[in-house]
C-alpha atoms as a PDB file:
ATOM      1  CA  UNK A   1     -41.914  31.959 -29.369  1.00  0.00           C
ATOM      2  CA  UNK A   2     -43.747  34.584 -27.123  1.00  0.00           C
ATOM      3  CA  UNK A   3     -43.254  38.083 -28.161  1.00  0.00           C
ATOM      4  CA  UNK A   4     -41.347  36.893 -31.516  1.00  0.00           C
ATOM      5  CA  UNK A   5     -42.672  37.460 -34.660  1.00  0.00           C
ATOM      6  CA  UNK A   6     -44.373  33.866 -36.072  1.00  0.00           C
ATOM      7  CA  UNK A   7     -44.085  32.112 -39.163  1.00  0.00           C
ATOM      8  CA  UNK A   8     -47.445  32.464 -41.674  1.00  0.00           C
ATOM      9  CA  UNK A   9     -48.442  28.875 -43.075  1.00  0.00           C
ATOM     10  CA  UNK A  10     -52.028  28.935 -44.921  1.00  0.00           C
ATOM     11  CA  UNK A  11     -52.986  27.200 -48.103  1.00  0.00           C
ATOM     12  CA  UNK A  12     -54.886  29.933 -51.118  1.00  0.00           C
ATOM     13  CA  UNK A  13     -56.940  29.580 -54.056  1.00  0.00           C
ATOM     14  CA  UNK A  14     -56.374  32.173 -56.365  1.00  0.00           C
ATOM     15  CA  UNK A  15     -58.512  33.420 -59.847  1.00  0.00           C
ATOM     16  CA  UNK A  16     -56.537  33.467 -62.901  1.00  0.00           C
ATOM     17  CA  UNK A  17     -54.553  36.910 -63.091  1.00  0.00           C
ATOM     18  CA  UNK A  18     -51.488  37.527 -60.701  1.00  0.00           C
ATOM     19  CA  UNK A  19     -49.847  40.659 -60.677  1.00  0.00           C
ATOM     20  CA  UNK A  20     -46.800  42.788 -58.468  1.00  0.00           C
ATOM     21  CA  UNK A  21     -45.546  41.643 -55.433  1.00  0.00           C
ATOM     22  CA  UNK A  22     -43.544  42.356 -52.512  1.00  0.00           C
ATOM     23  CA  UNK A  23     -42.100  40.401 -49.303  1.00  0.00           C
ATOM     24  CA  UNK A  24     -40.438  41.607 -46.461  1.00  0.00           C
ATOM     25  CA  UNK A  25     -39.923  38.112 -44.564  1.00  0.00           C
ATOM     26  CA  UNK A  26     -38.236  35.157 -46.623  1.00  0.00           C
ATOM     27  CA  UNK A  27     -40.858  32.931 -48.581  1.00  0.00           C
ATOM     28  CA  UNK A  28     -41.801  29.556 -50.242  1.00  0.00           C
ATOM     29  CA  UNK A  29     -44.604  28.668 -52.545  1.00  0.00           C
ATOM     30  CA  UNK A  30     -45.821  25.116 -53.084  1.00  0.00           C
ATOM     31  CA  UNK A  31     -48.257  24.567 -56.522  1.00  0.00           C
ATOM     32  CA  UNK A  32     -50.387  22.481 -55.865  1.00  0.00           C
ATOM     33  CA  UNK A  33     -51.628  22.158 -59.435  1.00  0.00           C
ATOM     34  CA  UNK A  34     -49.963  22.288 -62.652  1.00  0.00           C
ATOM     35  CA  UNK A  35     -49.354  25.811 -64.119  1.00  0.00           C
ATOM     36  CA  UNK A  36     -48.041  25.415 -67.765  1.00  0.00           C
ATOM     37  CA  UNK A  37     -48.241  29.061 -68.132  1.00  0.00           C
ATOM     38  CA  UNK A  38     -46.721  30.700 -65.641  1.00  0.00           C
ATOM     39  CA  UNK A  39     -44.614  33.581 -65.759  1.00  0.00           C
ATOM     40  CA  UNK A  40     -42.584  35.577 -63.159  1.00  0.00           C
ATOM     41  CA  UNK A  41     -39.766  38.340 -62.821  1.00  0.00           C
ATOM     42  CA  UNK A  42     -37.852  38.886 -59.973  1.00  0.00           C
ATOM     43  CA  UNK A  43     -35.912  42.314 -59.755  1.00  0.00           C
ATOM     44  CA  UNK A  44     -37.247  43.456 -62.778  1.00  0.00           C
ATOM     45  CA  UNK A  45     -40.172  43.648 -65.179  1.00  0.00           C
ATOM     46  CA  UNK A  46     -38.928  40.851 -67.443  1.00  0.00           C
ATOM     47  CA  UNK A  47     -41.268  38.265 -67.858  1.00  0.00           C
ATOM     48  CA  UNK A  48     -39.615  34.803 -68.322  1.00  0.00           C
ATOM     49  CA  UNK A  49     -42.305  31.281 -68.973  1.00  0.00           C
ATOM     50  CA  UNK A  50     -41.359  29.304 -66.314  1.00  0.00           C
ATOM     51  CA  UNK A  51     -44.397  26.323 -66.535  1.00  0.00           C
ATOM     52  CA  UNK A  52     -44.452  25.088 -62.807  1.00  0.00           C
ATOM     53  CA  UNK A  53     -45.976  21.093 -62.193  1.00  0.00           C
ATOM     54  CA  UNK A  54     -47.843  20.238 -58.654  1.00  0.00           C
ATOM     55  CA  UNK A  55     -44.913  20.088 -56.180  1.00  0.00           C
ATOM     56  CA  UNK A  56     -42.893  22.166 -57.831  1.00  0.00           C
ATOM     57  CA  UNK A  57     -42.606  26.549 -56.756  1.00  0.00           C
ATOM     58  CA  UNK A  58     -40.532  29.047 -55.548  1.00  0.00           C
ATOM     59  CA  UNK A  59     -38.278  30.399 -52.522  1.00  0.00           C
ATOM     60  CA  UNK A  60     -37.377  34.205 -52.455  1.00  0.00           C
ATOM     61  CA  UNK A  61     -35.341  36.295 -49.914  1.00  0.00           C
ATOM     62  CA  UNK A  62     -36.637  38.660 -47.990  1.00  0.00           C
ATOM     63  CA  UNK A  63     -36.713  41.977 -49.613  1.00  0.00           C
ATOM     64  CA  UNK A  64     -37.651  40.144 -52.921  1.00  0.00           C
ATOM     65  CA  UNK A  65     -40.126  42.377 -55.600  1.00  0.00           C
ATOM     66  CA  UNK A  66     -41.253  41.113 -59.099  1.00  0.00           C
ATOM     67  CA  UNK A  67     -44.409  39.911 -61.077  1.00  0.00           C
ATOM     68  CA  UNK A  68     -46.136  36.715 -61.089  1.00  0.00           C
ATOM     69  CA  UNK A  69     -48.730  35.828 -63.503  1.00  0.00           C
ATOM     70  CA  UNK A  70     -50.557  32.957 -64.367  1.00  0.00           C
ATOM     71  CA  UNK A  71     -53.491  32.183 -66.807  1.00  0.00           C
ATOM     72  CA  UNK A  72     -55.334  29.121 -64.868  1.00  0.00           C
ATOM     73  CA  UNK A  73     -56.780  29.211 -61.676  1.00  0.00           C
ATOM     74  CA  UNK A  74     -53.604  28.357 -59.424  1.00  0.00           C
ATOM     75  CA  UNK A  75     -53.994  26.403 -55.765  1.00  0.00           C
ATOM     76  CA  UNK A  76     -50.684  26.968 -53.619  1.00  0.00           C
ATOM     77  CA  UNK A  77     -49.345  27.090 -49.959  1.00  0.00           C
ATOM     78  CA  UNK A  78     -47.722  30.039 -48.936  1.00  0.00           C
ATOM     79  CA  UNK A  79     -45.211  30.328 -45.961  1.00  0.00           C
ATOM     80  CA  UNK A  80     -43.276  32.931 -44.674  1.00  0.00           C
ATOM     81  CA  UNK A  81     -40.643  32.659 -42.468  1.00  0.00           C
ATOM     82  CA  UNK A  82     -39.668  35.619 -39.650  1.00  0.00           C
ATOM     83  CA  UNK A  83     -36.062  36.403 -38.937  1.00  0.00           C
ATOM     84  CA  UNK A  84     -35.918  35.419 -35.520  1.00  0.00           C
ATOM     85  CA  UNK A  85     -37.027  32.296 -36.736  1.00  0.00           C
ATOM     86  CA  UNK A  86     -34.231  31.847 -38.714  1.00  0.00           C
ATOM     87  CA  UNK A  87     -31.570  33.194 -36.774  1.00  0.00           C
ATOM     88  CA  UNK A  88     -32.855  30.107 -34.115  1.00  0.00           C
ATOM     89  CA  UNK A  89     -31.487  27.921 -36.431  1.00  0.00           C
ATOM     90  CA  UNK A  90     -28.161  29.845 -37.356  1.00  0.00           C
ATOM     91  CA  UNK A  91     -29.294  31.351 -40.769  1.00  0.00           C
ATOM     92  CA  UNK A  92     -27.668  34.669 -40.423  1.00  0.00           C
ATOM     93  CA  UNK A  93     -27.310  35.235 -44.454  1.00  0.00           C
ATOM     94  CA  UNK A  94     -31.077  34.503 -45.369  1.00  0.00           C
ATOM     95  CA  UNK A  95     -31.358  38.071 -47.434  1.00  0.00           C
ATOM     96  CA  UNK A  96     -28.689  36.678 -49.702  1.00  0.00           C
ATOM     97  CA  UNK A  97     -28.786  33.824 -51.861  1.00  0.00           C
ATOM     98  CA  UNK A  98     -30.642  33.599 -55.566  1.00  0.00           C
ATOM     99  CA  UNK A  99     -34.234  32.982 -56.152  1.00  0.00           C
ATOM    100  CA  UNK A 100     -34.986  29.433 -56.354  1.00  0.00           C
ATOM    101  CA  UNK A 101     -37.997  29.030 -58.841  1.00  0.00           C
ATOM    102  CA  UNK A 102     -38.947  24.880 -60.262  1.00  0.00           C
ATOM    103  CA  UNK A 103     -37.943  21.462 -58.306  1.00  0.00           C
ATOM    104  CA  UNK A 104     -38.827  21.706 -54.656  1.00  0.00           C
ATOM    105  CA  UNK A 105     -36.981  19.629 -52.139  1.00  0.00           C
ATOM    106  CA  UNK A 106     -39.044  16.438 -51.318  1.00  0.00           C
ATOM    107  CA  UNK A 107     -38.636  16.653 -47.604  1.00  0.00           C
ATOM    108  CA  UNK A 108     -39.197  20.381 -47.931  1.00  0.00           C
ATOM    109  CA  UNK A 109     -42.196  20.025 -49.351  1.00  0.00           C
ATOM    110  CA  UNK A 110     -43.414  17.666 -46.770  1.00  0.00           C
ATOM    111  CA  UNK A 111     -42.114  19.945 -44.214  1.00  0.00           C
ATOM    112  CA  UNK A 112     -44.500  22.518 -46.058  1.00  0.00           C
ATOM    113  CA  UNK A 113     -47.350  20.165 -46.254  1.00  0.00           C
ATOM    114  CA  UNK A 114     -47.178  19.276 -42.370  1.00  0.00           C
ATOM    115  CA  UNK A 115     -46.593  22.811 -41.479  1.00  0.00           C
ATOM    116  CA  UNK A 116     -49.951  24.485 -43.596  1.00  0.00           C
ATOM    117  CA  UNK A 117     -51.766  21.471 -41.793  1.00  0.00           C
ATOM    118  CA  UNK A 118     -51.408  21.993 -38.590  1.00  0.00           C
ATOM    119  CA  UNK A 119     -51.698  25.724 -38.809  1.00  0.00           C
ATOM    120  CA  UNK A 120     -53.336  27.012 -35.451  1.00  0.00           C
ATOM    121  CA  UNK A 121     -54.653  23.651 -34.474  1.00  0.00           C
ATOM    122  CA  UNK A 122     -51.626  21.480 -33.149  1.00  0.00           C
ATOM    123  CA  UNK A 123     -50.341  22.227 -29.937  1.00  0.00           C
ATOM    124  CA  UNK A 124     -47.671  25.029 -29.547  1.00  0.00           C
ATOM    125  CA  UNK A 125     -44.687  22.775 -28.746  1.00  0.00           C
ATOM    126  CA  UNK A 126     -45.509  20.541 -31.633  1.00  0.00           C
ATOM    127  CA  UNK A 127     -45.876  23.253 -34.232  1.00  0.00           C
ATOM    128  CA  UNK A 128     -42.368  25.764 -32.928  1.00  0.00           C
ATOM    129  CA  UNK A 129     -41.109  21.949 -33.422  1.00  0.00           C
ATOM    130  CA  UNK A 130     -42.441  21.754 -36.918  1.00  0.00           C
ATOM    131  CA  UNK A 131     -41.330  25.604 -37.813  1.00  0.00           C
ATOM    132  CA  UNK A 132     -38.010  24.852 -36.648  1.00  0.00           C
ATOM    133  CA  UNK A 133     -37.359  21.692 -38.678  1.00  0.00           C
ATOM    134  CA  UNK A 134     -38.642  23.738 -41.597  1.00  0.00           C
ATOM    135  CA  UNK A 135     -36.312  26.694 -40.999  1.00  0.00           C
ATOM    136  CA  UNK A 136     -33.181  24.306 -40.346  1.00  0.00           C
ATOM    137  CA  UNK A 137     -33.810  22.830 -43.738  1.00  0.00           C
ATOM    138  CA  UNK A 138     -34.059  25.592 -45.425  1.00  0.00           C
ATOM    139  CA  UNK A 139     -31.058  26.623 -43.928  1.00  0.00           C
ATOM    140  CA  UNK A 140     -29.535  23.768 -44.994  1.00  0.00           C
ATOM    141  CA  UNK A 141     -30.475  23.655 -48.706  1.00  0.00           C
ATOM    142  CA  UNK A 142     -29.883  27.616 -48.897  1.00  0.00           C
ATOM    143  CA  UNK A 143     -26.590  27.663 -47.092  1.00  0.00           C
ATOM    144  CA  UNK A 144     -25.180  24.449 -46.999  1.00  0.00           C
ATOM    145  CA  UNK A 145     -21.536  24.420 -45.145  1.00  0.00           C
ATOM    146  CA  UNK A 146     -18.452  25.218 -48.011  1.00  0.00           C
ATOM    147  CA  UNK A 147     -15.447  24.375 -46.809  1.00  0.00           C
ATOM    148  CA  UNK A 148     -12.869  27.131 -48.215  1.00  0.00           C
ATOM    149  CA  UNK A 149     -10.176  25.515 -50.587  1.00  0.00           C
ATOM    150  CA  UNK A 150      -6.857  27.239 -52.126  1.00  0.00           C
ATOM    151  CA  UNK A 151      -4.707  25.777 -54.790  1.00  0.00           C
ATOM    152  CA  UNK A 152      -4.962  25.303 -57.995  1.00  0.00           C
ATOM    153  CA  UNK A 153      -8.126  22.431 -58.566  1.00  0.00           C
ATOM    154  CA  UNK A 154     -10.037  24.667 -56.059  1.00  0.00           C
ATOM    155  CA  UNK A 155     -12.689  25.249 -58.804  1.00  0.00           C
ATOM    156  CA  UNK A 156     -12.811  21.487 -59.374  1.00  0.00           C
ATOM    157  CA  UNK A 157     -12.969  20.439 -56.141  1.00  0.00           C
ATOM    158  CA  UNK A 158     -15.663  23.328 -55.582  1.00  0.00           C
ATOM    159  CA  UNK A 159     -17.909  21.424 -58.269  1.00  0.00           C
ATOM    160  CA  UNK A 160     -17.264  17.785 -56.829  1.00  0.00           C
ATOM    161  CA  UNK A 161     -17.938  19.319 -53.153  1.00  0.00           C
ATOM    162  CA  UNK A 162     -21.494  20.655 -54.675  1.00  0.00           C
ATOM    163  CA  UNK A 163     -22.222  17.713 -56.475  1.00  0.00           C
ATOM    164  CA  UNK A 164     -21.749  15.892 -52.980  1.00  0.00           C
ATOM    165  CA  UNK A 165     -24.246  18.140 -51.053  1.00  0.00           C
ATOM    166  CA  UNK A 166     -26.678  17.769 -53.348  1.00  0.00           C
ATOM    167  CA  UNK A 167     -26.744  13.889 -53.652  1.00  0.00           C
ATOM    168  CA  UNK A 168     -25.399  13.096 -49.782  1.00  0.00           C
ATOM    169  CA  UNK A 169     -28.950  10.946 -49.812  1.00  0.00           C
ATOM    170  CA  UNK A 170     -27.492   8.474 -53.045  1.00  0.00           C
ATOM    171  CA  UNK A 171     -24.952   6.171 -53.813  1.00  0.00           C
ATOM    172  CA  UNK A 172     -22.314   8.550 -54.158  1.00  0.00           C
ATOM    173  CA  UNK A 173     -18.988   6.516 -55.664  1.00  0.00           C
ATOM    174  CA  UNK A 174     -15.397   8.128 -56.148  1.00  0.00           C
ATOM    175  CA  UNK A 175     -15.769   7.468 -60.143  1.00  0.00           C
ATOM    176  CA  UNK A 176     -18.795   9.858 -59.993  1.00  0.00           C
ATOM    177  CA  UNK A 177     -17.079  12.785 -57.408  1.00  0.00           C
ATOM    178  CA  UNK A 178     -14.146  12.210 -59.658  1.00  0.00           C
ATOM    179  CA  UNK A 179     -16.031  13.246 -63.070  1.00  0.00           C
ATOM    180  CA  UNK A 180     -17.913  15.847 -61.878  1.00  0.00           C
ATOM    181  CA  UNK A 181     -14.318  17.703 -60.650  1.00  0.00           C
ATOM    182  CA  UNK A 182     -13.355  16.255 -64.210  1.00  0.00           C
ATOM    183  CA  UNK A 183     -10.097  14.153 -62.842  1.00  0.00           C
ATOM    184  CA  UNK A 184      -9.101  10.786 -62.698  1.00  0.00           C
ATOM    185  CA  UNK A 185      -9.735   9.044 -59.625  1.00  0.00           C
ATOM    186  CA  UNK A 186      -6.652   9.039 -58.248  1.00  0.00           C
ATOM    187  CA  UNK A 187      -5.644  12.746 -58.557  1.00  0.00           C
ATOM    188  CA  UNK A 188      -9.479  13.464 -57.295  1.00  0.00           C
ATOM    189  CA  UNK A 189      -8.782  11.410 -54.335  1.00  0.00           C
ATOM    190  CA  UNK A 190      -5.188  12.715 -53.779  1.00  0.00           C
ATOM    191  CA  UNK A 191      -6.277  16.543 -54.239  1.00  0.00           C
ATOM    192  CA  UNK A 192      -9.106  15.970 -51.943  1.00  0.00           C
ATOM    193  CA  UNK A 193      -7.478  14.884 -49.261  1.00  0.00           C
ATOM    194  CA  UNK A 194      -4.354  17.442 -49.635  1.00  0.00           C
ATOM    195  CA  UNK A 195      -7.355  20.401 -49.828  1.00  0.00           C
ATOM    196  CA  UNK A 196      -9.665  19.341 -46.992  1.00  0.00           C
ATOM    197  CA  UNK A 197      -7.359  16.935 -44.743  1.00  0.00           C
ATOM    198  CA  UNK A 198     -10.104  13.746 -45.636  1.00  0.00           C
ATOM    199  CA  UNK A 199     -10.387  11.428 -47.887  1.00  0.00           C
ATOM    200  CA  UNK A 200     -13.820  12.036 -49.651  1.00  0.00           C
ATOM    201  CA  UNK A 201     -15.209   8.692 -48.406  1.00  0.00           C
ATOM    202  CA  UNK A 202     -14.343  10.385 -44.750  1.00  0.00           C
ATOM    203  CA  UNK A 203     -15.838  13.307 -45.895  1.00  0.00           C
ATOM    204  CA  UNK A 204     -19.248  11.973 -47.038  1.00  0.00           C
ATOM    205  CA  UNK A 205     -20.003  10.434 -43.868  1.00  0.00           C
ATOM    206  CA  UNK A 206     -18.892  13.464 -41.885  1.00  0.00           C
ATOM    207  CA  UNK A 207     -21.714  15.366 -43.974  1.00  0.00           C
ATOM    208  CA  UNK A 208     -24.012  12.169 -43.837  1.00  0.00           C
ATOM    209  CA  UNK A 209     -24.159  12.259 -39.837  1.00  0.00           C
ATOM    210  CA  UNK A 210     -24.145  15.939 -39.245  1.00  0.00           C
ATOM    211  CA  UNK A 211     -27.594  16.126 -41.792  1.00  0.00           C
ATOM    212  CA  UNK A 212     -28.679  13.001 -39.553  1.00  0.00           C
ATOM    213  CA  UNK A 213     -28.216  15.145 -36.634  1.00  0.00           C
ATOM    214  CA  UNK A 214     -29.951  17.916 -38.071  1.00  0.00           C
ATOM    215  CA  UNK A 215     -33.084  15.555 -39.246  1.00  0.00           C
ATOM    216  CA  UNK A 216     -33.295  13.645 -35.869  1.00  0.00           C
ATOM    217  CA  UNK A 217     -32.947  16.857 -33.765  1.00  0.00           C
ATOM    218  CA  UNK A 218     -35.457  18.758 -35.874  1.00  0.00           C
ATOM    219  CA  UNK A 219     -37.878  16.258 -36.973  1.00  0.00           C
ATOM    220  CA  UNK A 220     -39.823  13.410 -35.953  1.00  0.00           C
ATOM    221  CA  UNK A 221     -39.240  11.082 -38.822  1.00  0.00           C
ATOM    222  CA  UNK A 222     -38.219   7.450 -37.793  1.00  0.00           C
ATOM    223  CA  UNK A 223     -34.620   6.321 -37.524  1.00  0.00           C
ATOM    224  CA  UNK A 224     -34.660   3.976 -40.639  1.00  0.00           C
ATOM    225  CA  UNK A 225     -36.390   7.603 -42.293  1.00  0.00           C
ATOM    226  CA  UNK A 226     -32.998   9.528 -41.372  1.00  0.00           C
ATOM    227  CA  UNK A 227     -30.903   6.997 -42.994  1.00  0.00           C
ATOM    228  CA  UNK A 228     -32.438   6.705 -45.831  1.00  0.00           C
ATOM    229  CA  UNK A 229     -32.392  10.002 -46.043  1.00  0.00           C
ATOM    230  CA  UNK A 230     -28.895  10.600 -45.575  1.00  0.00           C
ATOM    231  CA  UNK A 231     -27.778   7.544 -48.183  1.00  0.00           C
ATOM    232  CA  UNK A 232     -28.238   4.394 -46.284  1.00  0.00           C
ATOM    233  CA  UNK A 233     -29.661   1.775 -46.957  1.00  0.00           C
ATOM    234  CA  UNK A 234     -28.559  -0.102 -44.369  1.00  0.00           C
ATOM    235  CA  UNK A 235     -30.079   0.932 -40.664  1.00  0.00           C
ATOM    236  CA  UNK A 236     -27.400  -0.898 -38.766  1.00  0.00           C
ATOM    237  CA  UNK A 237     -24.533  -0.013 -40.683  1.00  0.00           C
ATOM    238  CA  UNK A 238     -26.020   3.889 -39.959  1.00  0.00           C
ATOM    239  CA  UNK A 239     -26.158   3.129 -36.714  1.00  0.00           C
ATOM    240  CA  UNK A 240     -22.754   2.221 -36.586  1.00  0.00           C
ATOM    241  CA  UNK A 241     -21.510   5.222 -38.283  1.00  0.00           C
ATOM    242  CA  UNK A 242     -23.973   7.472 -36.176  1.00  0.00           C
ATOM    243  CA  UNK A 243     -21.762   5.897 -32.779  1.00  0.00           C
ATOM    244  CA  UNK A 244     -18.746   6.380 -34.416  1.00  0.00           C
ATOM    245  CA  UNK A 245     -18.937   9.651 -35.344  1.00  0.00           C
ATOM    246  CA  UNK A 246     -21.053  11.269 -32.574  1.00  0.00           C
ATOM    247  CA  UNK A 247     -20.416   8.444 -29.247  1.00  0.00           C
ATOM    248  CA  UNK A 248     -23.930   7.974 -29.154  1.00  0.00           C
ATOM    249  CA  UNK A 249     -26.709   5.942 -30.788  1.00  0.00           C
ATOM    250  CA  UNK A 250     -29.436   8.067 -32.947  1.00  0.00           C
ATOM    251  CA  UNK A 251     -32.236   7.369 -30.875  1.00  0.00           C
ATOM    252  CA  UNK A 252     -29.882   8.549 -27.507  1.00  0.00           C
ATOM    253  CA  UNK A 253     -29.045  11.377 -29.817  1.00  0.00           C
ATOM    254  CA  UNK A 254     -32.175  12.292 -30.479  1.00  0.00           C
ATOM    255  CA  UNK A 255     -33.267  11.791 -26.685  1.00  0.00           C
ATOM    256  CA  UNK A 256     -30.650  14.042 -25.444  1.00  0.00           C
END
């Protein structure tokens, strides 16, 4: 990353107070303690209580202004990521998506975690790995892929295709895609397939094996990790998937 702007990892201990701010580069915030009374505005000057537990912050575009207060002494890493570092990983819209402020990703925040850690200690290839896996999942939870649908369930389908991003790493079932797009089964299934050419089992495990890819390209967690991960608990049955869809065994994958 010579002559590129870097990513900023460090972990701060802040008095009680808060105040204004503005970022130019996109940003995440980790609590690392409780904050019952926490406030923040973004874009304006109206206050809303947003109480915040350990694990739990915030992830703001670029460009992002607003006030953050707090009235107990708040521990917290801080990262912010460059552009360049994001365009690496194909995140060309990363000024525009909403504010996300409570739950934090659990393999985000471990990203986080392992990326504050090793700030200006581990060697450079292992931490541009570490940024990279960071950036990529961002990416992914920010902009995750929407395939565009016509007709008239698209808004349906839209909220089952959500619902699937966001719970790829459970035991999705066709009964539960099917509610969420409020049909019965069997239209869900038939509309699915008609809209996006795959039936949504086909479609899961496309999605499944392309965040596998992402996770085994961008991070070192162990096989059985990535497929657990991705909803499987089975590592051979993963496996088998993995082959099918990609010609090539994770670890070869991974190798490559």
């Amino acid at each position: 990353m010579a002559g590129k702007a870097r990513l900023t990892a460090e972990r701060l201990h802040t008095p009680p107070g808060g105040g204004r701010f503005a970022i130019s580069r996109l940003a995440l915030g980790l609590f690392l303690v409780d904050q019952d009374r926490h406030r923040i505005a973004v874009g304006s000057d109206k206050r809303q209580h947003v109480p915040l537990k350990a694990g739990e912050g915030w992830i703001l575009p670029a460009g992002a202004a607003g006030i953050c207060e707090y009235d107990e002494a708040l521990s917290f890493l801080r990262l912010e990521v460059p552009e360049n570092l994001l365009a690496d990983v194909g995140f060309e819209r990363h000024s525009d998506f909403r504010p996300v402020i409570g739950t934090f990703d659990p393999l985000l925040a471990q990203l986080a975690h392992q990326t504050v850690s090793i700030a200006g200690h581990a060697s450079a290839l292992y931490g541009e790995t570490m940024q990279l896996a960071l950036a990529a999942h961002l990416a992914q939870i920010l902009a995750p892929a929407r395939p565009k649908l016509v007709g008239i369930d698209d808004k349906r389908l839209h909220r089952a295709l959500a619902y699937i991003h966001e719970n790829l790493s459970t035991n999705l079932s066709l009964e539960d895609m099917a509610a969420e797009a409020a049909m019965s089964r069997f239209h869900f299934a038939r509309a699915f397939t008609r809209a996006l050419g795959k039936s949504p089992l086909q479609y899961v495990i496309r999605e499944r094996m392309e965040l596998a890819k992402l996770f085994l390209k961008t991070t070192r967690l162990p096989v059985a990790s990535v497929a657990a991960r991705v909803g499987y608990e089975d590592v051979s049955r993963f496996g088998q998937h993995f082959r099918r869809h990609t010609g090539r065994t994770p670890a070869a994958f991974r190798a490559d």
